[in-house]
C-alpha atoms as a PDB file:
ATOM      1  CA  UNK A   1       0.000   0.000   0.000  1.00  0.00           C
ATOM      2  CA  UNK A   2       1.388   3.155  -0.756  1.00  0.00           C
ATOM      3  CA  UNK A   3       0.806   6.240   1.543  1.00  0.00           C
ATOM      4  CA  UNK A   4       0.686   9.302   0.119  1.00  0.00           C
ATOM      5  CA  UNK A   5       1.457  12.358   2.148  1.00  0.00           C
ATOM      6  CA  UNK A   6       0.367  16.217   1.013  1.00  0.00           C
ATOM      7  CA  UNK A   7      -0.215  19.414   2.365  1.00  0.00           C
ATOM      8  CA  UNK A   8      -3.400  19.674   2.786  1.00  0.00           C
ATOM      9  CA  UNK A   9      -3.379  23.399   4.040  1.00  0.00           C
ATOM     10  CA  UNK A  10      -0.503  24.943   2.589  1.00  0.00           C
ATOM     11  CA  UNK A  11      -2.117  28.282   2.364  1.00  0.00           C
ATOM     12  CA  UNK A  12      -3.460  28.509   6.227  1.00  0.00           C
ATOM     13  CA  UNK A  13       0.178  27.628   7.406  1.00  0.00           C
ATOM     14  CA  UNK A  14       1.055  29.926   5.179  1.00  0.00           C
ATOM     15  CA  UNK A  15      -1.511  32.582   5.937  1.00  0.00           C
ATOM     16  CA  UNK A  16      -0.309  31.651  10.072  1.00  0.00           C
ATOM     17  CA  UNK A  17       3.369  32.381   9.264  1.00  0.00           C
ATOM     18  CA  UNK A  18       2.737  35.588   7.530  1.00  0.00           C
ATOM     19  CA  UNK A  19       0.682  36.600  10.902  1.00  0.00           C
ATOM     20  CA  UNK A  20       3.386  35.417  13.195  1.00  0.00           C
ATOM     21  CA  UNK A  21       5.954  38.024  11.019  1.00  0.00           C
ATOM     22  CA  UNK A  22       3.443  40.637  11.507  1.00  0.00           C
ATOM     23  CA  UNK A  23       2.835  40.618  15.079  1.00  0.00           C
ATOM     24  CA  UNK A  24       3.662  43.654  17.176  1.00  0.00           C
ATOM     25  CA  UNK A  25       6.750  42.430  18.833  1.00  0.00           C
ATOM     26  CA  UNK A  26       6.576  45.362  21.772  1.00  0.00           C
ATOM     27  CA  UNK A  27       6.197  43.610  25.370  1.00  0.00           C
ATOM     28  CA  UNK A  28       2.803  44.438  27.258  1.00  0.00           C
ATOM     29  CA  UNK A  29       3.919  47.331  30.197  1.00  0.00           C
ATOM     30  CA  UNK A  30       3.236  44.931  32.637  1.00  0.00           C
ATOM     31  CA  UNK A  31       5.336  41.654  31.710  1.00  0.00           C
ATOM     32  CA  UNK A  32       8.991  43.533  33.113  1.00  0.00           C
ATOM     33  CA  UNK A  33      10.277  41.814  34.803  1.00  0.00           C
ATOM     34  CA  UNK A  34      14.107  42.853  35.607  1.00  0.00           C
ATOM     35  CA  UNK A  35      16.614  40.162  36.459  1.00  0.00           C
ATOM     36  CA  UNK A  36      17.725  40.491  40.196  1.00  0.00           C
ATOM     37  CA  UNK A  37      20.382  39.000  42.214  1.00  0.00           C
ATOM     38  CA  UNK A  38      20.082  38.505  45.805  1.00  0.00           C
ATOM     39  CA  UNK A  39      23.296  38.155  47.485  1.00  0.00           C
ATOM     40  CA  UNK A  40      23.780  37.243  51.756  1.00  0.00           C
ATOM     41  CA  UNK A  41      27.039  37.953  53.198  1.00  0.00           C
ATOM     42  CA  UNK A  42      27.550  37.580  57.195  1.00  0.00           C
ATOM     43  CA  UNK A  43      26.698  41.537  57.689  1.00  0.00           C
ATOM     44  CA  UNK A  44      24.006  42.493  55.031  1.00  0.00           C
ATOM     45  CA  UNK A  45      21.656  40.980  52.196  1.00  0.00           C
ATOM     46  CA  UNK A  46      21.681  42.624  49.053  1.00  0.00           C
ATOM     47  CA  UNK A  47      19.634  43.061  45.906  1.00  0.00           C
ATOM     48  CA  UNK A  48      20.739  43.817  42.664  1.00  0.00           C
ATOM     49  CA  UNK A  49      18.718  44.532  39.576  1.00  0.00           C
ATOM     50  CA  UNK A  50      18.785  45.266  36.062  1.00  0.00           C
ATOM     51  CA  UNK A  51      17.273  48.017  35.535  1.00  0.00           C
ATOM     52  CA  UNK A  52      18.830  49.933  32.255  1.00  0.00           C
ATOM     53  CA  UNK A  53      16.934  53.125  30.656  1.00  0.00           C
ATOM     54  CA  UNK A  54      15.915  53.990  34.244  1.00  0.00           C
ATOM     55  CA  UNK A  55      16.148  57.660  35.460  1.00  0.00           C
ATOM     56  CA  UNK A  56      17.163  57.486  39.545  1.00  0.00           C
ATOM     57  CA  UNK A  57      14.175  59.563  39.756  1.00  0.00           C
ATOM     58  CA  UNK A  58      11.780  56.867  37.911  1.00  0.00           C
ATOM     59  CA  UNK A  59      13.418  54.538  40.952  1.00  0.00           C
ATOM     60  CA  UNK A  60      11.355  53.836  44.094  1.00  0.00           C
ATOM     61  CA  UNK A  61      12.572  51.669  47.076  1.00  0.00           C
ATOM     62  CA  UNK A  62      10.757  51.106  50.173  1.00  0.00           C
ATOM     63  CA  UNK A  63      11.090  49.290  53.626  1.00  0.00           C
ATOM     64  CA  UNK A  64       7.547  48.731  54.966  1.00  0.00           C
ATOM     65  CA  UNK A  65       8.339  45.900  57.988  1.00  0.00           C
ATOM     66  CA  UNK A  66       9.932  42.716  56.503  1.00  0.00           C
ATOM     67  CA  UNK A  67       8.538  43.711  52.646  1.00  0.00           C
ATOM     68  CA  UNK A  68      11.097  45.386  50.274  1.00  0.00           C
ATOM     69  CA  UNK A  69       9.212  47.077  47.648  1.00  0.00           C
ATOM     70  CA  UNK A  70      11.076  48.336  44.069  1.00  0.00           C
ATOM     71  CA  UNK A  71       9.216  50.737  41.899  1.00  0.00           C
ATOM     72  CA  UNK A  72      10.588  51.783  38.480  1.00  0.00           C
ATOM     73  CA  UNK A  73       9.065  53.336  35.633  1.00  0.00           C
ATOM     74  CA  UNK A  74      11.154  53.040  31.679  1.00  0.00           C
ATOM     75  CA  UNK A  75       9.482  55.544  29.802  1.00  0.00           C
ATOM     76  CA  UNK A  76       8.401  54.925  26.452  1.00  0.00           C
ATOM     77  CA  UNK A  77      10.033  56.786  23.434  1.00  0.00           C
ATOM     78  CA  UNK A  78       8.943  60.035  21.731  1.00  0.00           C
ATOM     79  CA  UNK A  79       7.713  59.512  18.154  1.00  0.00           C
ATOM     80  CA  UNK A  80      10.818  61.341  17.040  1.00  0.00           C
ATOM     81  CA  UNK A  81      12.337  58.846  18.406  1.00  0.00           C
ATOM     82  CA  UNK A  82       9.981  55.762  16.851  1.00  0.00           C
ATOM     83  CA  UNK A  83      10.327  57.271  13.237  1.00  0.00           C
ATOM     84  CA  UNK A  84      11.968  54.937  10.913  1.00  0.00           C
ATOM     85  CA  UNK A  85      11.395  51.800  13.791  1.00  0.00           C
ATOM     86  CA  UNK A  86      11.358  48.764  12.115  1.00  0.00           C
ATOM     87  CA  UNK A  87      10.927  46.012  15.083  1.00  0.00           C
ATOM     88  CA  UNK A  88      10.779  47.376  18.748  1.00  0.00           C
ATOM     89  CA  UNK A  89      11.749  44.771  21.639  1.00  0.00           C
ATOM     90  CA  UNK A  90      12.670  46.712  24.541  1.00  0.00           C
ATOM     91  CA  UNK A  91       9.401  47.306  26.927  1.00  0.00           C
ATOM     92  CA  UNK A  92       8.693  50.081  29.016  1.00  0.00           C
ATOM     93  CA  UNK A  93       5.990  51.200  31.747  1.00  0.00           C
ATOM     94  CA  UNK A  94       6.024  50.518  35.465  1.00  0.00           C
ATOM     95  CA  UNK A  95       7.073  47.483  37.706  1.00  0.00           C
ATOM     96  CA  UNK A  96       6.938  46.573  40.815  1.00  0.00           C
ATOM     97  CA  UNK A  97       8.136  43.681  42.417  1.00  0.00           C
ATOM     98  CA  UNK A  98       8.200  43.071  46.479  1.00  0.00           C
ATOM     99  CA  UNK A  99      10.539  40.564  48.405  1.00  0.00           C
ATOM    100  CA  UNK A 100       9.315  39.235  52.244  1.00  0.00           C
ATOM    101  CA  UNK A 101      12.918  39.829  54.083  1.00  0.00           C
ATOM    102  CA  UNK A 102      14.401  36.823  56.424  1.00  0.00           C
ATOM    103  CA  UNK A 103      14.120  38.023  60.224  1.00  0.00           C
ATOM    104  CA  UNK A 104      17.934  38.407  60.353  1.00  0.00           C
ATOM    105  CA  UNK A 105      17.871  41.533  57.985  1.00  0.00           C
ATOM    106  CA  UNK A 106      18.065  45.187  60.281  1.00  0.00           C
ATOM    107  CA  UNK A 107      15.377  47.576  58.658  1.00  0.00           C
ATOM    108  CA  UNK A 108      16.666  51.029  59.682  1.00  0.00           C
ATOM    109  CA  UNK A 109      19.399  51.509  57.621  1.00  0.00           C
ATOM    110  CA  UNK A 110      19.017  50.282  54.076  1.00  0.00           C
ATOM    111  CA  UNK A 111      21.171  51.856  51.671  1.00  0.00           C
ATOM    112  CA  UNK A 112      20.470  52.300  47.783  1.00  0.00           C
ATOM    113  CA  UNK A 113      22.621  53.024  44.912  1.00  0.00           C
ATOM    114  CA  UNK A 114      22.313  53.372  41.045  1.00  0.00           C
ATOM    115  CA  UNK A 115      25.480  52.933  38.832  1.00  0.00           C
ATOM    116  CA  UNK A 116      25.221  51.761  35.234  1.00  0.00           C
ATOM    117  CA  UNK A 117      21.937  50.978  34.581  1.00  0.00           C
ATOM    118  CA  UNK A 118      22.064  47.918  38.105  1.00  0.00           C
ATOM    119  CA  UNK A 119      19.729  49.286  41.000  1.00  0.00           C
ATOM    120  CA  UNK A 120      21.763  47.938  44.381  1.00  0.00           C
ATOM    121  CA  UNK A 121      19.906  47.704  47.595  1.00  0.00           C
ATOM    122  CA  UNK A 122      21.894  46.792  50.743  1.00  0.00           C
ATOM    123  CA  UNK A 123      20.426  45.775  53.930  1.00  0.00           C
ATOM    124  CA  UNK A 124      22.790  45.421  56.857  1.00  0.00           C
ATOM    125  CA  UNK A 125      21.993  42.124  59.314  1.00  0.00           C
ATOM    126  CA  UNK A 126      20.622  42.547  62.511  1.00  0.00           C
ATOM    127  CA  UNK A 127      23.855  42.269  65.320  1.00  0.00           C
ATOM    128  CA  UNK A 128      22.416  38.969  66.755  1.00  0.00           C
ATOM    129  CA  UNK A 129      22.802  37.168  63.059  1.00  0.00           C
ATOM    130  CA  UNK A 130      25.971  38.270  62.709  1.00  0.00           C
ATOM    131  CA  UNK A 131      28.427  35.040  63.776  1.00  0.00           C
ATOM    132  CA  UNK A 132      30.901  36.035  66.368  1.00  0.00           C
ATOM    133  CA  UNK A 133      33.485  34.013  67.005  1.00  0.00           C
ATOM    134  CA  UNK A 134      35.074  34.527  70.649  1.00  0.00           C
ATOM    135  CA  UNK A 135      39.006  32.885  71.433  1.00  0.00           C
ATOM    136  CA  UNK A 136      38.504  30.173  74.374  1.00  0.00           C
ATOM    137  CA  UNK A 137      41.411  30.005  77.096  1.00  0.00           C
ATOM    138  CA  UNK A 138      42.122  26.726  77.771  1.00  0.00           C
ATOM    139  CA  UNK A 139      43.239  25.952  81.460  1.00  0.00           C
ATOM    140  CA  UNK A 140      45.801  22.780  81.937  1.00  0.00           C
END
């Protein structure tokens, strides 16, 4: 028996490829997502994220009890800008993303900085979860 295969539908696959090439490629305001690092060292816990085409002023960070809470806003380009665009990828709009903090980290002293596009947010450790290590005198 011989078994004949055929495209049956060449046009609709054809048709679906055409809209795939079509389709805006711009990323919905609310699907950023920066990358973000979380780093523990014996003093302080730290948070680094990606956050390039940020103004410091489109940057909020704030300490509400054991909740970290980063606000950023990447503004979306003039049309002087957008003429001649042929594909845009980068998104823009506002994120926020919160963290729940481990009970060792010391909320009254975080520290922020901006440098290159990377948001870094330190939080020292509270003294008690700092290890201490304490030289024993041994009697003979």
């Amino acid at each position: 028996m011989l078994i004949r295969t055929t495209n049956r539908f060449p046009s609709i696959w054809r048709e679906f490829d055409e809209l795939l090439r079509a389709a805006p490629t711009t990323t919905p305001a609310n699907a950023i997502a920066p990358a973000t690092d979380v780093l523990e060292t014996d003093k302080a816990v730290e948070f680094r994220v990606d956050l390039p085409g940020v103004t410091p002023d489109g940057i909020d960070v704030k300490l509400e009890g054991n909740v970290l809470t980063l606000t950023a806003e990447r503004k979306r380009e003039t049309k002087e800008e957008k003429d001649g665009l042929i594909r845009q990828e980068r998104s823009w709009g506002t994120f926020s993303r919160s963290f729940v903090l481990p009970e060792t980290v010391e909320g009254t002293e975080p520290q922020a900085a901006y440098k290159h596009g990377v948001l870094t947010v330190t939080l020292p450790k509270k003294e008690v979860a700092q290890p201490k290590s304490f030289k024993v005198k041994v009697e003979a």
